[in-house]
Protein backbone atom coordinates (compact mmCIF):
# COMPACT_ATOMS: atom_id res chain seq x y z
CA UNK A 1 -38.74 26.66 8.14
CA UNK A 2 -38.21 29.64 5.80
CA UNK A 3 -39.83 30.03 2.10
CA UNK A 4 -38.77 27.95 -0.30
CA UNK A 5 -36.50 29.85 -2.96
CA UNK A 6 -37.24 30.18 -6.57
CA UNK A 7 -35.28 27.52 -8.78
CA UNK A 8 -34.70 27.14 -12.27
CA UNK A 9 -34.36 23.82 -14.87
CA UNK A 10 -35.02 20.67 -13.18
CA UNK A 11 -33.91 21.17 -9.82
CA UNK A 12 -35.57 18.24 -7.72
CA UNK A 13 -35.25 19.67 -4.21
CA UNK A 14 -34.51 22.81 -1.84
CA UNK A 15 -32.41 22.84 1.09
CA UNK A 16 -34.51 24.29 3.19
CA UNK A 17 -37.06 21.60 2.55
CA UNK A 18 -35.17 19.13 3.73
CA UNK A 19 -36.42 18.22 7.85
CA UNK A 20 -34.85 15.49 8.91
CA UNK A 21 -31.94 12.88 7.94
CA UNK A 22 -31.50 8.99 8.72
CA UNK A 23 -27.80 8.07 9.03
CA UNK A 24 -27.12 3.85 8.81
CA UNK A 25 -23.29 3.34 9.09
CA UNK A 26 -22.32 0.36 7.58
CA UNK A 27 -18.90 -1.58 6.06
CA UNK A 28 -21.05 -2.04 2.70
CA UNK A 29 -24.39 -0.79 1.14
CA UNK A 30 -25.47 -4.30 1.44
CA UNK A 31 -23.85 -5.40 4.13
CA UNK A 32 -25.23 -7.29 7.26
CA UNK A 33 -21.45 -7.39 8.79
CA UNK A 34 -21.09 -5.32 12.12
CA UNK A 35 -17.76 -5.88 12.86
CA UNK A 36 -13.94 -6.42 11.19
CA UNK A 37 -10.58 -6.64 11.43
CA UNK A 38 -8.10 -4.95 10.53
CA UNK A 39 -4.11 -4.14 11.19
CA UNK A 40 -3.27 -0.95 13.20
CA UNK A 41 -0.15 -0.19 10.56
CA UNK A 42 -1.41 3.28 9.76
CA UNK A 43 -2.06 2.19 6.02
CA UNK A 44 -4.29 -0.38 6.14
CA UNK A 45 -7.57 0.41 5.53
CA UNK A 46 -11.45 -0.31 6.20
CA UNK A 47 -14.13 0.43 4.21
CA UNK A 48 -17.03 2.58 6.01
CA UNK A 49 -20.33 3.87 4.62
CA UNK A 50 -22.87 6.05 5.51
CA UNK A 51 -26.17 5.54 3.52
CA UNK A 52 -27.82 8.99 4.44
CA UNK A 53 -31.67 9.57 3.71
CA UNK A 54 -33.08 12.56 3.75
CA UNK A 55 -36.81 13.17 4.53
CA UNK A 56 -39.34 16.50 4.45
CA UNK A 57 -41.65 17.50 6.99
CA UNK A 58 -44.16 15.28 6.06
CA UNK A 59 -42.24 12.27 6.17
CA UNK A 60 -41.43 11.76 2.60
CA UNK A 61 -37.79 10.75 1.14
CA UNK A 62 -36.34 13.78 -1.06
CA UNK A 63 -32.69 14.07 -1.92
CA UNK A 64 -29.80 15.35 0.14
CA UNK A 65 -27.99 18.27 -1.21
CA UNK A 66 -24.40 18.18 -1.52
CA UNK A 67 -23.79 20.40 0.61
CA UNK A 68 -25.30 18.93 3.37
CA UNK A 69 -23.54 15.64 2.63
CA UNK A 70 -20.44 16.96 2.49
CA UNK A 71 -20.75 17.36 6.41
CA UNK A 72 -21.20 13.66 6.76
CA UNK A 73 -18.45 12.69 9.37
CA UNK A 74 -17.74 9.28 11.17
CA UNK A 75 -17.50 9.48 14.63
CA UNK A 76 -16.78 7.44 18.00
CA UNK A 77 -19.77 5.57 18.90
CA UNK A 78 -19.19 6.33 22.76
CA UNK A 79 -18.06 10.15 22.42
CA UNK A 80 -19.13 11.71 19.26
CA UNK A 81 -16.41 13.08 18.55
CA UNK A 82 -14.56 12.71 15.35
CA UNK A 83 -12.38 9.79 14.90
CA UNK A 84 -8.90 10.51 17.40
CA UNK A 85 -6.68 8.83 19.11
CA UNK A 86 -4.51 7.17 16.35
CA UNK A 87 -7.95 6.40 14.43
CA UNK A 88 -8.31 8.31 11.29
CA UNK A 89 -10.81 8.60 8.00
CA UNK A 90 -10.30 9.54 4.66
CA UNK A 91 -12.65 10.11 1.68
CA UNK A 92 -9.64 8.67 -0.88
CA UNK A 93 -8.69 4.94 -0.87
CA UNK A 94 -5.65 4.07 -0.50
CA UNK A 95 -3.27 0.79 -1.92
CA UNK A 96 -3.99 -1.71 1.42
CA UNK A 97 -7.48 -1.97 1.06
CA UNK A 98 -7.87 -5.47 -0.67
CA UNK A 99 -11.39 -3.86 -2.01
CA UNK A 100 -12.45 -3.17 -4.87
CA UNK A 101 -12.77 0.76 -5.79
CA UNK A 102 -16.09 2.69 -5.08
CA UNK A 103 -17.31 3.87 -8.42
CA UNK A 104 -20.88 5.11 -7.39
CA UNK A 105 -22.49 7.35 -4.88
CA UNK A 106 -25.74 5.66 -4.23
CA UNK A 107 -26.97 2.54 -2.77
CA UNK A 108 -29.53 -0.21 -3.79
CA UNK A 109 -32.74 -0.09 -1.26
CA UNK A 110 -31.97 -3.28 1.25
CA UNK A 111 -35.25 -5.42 2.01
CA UNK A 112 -36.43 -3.01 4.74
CA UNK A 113 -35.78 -0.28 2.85
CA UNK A 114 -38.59 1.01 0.76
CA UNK A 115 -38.78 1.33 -2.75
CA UNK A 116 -40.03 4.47 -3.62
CA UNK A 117 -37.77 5.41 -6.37
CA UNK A 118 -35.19 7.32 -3.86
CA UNK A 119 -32.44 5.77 -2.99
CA UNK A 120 -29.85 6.45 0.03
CA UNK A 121 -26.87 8.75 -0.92
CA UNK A 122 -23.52 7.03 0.13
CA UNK A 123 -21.21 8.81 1.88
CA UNK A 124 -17.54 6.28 1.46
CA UNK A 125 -14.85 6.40 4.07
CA UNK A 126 -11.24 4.74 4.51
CA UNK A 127 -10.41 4.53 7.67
CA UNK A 128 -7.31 3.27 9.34
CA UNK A 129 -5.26 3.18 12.45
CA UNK A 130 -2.00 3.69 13.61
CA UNK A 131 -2.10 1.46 16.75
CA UNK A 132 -4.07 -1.76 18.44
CA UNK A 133 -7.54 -1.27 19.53
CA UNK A 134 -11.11 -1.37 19.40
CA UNK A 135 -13.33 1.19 18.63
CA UNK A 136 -17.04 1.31 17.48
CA UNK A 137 -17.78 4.08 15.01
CA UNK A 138 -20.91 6.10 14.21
CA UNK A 139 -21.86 8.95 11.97
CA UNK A 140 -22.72 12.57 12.08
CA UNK A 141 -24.57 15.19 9.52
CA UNK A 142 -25.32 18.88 10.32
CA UNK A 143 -28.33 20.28 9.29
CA UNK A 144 -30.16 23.57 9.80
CA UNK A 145 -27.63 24.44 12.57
CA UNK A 146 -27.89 20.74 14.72
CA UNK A 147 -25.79 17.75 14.43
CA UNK A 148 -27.65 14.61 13.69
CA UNK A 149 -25.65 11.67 15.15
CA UNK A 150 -26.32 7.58 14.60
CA UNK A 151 -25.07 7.15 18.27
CA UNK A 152 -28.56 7.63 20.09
CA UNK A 153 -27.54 11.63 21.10
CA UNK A 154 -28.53 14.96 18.64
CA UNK A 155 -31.07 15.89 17.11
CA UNK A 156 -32.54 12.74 16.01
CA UNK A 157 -31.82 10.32 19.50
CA UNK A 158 -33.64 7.12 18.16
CA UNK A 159 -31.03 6.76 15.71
CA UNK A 160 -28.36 3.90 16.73
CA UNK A 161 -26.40 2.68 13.86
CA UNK A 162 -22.49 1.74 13.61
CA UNK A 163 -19.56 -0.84 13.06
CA UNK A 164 -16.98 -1.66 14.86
CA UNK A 165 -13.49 -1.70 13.92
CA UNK A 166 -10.50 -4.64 16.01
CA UNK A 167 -7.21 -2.72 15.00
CA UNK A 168 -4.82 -5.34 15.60
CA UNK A 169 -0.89 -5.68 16.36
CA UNK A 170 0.88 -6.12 13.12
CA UNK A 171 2.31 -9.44 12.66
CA UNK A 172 6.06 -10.24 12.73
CA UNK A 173 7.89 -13.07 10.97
CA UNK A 174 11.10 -14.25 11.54
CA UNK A 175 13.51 -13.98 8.78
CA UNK A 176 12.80 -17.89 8.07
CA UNK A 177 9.80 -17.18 6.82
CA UNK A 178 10.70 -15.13 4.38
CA UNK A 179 11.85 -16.92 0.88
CA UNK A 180 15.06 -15.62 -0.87
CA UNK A 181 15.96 -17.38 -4.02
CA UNK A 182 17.94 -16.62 -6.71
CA UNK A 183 17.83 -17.77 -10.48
CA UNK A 184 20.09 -17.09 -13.37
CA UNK A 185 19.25 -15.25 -16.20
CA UNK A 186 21.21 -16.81 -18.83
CA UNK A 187 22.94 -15.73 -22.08
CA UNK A 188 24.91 -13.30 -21.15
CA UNK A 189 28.34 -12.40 -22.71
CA UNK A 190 31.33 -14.33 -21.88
CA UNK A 191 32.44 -13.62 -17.75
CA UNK A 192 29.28 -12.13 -17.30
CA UNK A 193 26.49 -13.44 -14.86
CA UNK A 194 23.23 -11.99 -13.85
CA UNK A 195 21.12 -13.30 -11.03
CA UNK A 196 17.49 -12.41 -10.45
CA UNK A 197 17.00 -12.59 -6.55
CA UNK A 198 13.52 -12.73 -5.35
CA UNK A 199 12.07 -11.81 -1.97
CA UNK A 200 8.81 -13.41 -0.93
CA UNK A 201 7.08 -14.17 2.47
CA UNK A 202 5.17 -17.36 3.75
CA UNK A 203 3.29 -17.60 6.58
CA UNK A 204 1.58 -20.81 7.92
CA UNK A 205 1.63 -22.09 4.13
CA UNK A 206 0.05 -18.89 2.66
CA UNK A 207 1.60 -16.54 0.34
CA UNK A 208 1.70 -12.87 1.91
CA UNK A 209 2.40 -10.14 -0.97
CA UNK A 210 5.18 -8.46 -0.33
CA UNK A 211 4.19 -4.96 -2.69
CA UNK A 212 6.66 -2.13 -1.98
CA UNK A 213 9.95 -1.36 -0.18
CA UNK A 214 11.26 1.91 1.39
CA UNK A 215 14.76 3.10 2.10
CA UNK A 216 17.21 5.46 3.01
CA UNK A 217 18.74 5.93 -0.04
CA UNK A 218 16.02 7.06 -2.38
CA UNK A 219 12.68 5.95 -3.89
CA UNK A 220 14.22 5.12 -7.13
CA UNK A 221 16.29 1.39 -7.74
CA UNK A 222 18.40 1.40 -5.19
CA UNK A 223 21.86 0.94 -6.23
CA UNK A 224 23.07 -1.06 -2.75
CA UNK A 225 26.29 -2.94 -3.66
CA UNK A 226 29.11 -1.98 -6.26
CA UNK A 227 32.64 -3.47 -6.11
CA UNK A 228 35.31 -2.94 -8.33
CA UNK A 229 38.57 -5.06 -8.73
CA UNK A 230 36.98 -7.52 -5.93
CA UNK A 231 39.20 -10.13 -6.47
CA UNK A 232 36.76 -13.47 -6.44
CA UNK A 233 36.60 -16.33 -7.97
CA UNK A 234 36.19 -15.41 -11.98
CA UNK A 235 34.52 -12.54 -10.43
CA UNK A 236 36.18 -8.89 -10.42
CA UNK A 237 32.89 -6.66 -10.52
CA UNK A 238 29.98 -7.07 -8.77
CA UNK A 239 26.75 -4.81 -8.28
CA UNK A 240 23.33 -5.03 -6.59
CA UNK A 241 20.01 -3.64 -7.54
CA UNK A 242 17.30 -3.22 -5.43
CA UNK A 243 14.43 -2.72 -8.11
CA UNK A 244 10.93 -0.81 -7.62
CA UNK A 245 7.54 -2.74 -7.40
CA UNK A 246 6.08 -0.83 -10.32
CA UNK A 247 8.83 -1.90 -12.67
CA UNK A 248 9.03 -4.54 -15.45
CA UNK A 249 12.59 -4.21 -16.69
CA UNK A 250 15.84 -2.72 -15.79
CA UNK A 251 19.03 -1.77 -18.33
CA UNK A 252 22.11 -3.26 -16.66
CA UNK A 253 25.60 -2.68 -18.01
CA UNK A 254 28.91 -4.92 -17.20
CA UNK A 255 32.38 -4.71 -18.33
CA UNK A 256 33.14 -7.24 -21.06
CA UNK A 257 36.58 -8.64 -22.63
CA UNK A 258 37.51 -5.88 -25.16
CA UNK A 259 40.90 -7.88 -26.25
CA UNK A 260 43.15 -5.25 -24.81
CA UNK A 261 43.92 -7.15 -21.13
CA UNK A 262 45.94 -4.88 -18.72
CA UNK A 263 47.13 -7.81 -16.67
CA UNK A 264 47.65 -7.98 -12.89
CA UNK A 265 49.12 -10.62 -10.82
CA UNK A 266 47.15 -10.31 -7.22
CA UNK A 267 46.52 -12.53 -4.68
CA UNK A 268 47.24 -15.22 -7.65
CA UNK A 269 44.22 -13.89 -9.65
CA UNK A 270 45.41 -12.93 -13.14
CA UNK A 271 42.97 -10.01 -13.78
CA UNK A 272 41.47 -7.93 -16.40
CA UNK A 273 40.14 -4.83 -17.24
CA UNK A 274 37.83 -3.63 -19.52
CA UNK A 275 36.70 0.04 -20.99
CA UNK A 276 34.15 -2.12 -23.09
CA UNK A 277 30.29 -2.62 -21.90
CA UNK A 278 27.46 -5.20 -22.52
CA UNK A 279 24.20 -3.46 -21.42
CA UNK A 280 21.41 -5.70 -20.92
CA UNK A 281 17.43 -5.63 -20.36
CA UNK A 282 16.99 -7.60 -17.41
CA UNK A 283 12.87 -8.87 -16.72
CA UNK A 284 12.18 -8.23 -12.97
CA UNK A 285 8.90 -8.21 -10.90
CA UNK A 286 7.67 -11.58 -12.95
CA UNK A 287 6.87 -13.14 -9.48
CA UNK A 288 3.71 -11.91 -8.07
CA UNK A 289 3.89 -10.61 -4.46
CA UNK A 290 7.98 -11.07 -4.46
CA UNK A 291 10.48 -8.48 -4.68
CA UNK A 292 13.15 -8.44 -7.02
CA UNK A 293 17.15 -7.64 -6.56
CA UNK A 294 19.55 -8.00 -9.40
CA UNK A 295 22.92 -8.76 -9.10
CA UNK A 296 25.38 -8.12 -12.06
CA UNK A 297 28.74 -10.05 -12.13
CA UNK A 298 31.73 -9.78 -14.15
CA UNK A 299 35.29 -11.04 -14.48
CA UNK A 300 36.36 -8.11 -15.61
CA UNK A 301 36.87 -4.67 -14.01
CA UNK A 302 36.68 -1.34 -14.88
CA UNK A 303 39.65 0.79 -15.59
CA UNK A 304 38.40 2.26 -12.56
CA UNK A 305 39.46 2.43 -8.96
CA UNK A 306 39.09 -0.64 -6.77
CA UNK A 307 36.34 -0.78 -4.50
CA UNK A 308 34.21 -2.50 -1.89
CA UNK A 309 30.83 -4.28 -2.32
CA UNK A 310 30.83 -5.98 0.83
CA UNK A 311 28.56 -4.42 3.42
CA UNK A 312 24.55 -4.41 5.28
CA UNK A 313 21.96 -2.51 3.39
CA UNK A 314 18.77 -1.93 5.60
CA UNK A 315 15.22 -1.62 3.97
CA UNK A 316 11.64 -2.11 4.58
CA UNK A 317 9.47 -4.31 2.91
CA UNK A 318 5.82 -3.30 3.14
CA UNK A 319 3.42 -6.60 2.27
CA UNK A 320 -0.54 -6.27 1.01
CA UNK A 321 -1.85 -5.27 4.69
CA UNK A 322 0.44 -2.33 4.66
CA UNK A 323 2.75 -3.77 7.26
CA UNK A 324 6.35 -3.07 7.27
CA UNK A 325 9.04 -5.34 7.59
CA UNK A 326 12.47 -4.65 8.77
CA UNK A 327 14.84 -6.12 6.38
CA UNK A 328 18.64 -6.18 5.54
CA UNK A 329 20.67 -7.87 2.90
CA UNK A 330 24.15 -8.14 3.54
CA UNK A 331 26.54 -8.20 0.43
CA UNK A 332 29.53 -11.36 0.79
CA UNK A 333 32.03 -10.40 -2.75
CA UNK A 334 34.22 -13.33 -1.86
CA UNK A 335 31.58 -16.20 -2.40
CA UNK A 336 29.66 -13.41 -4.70
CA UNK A 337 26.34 -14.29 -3.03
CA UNK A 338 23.28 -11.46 -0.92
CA UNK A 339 22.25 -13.02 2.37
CA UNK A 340 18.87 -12.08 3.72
CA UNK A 341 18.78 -10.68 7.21
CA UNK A 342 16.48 -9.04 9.69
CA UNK A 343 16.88 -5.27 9.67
């Protein structure tokens, strides 16, 4: 081992004092659980971490150096090799980890871990897969040029610590199990209705958050259903919001009866239209773990050009595992209603 080097303030160790390093791999700091569960979605994510302990060459417990700790790596158990094969770690947690954040970097000594004022350094990993399987998981360090590995091989061979990780198959639900209601918001101007529809999902009597949605058309609300002069019952405009998750509002605007009626006779529906506009603040997202779609209905039109509302819009809900479901909601103008469908 080469000469220590000089060091200045209050430095506590030197690299090159450092001899040896213990790696436990564990799903806590104080954890006694070897094994979990968790769904191969690609988002989902396991906590993993590595309480590393560095020792001298007389056996005594000195700090790691960060640089050495930033080599920390989780590995297959059976291979060594970093984690492959649809398996992958990150250092940053993501939403569809149903944990807590990590806000510290070292660990309380367990009862057969010595006191002596030194604690392990915690090295945190996410890790997730993209597919079903099982996989046990170990860790690795370099130091001084070798690769110290919890798996029994490198440097240090009586080391053997790791967890193991069942990525299972994503559950699907039929589209019966997913609630769609609808309730009326209420005091709106005259020939104006707006209906809060809610998406939820129950499975075996147990509320499954549905948290996000992704489509086609955008990450912003998705604007999924407009009709114009759609000749319903006291309906002539109709339009469909799909609203974000992060949202607590939304501004919706709807032609109201200015007094100046350009009457049509059609299909024996006298009709209206309108240049005026009610804009309202509509509440959405006030049902926790449900989705929210507005729907905005007038009997009056715009002075505008007649359109269609009816038609399938495909999205994906993603619940609180990270799973995605494959959803549709298909627009019906004449009895001014969204139907839920499978994607």
């Amino acid at each position: 081992m080469s000469e220590l080097n000089e060091v200045s303030g209050n430095q506590l160790i030197h690299p090159e004092r450092l001899d040896n390093i213990d790696l436990k791999v564990k799903f806590d700091s104080s954890s006694l659980t070897r094994s979990k569960v968790l769904y191969g979605n690609g988002r989902m994510q396991v906590k993993v971490q590595v309480l590393v302990s560095g020792y001298d060459g007389n056996g005594d417990r000195i700090l790691v150096p960060a640089e050495v700790m930033n080599t920390v790596e989780l590995i297959h158990y059976n291979t060594g090799r970093t984690l492959r094969d649809g398996w992958s770690a990150s250092t940053e947690q993501g939403r569809f980890t149903l944990e807590a954040p990590v806000i510290q970097d070292a660990a309380q000594p367990s009862d057969d871990e010595p006191d002596d004022g030194i604690h392990p350094q915690v090295r945190t990993f996410w890790v997730s897969s993209s597919g079903s399987g099982t996989t046990q998981i170990a860790a690795s360090v370099s130091l001084n040029g070798a690769t110290i590995r919890s798996n029994g091989t490198g440097l240090s061979g009586f080391q053997d610590s790791s967890v193991t990780l069942d990525a299972q198959v994503p559950v699907t639900y039929s589209v019966e199990q997913f609630r769609w209601t609808s309730n009326r918001r209420g005091n709106e101007e005259p020939g104006n209705r707006i209906w809060n529809y809610y998406l939820g999902l129950v499975y075996q009597g147990q509320q499954i958050k549905l948290v996000d949605w992704v489509s086609s058309k955008g990450t912003d609300d998705v604007k999924f259903a407009y009709g114009n002069w759609i000749y319903a019952s006291k309906t002539n405009y109709l339009k469909g919001i799909l609203v974000r998750p992060n949202k607590t509002d939304v501004t919706v605007a709807l032609p109201v009866n200015d007094n100046t009626f350009v009457n049509y006779i059609f299909r024996d529906h006298a009709l209206d239209s309108s240049a005026k506009i009610k804009e309202y603040v509509v509440r959405v997202n006030d049902r926790h773990g449900e989705l929210t779609v507005v729907q905005a209905l007038s009997e009056f039109a715009y002075t505008a050009a007649e359109s269609s509302a009816d038609g399938v819009f495909p999205f994906v809900a993603i619940d609180q595992y990270g799973t995605e479901h494959k959803l549709a909601i298909r627009t019906n103008s004449e009895k001014r209603e969204f139907f839920l469908e499978r994607g």
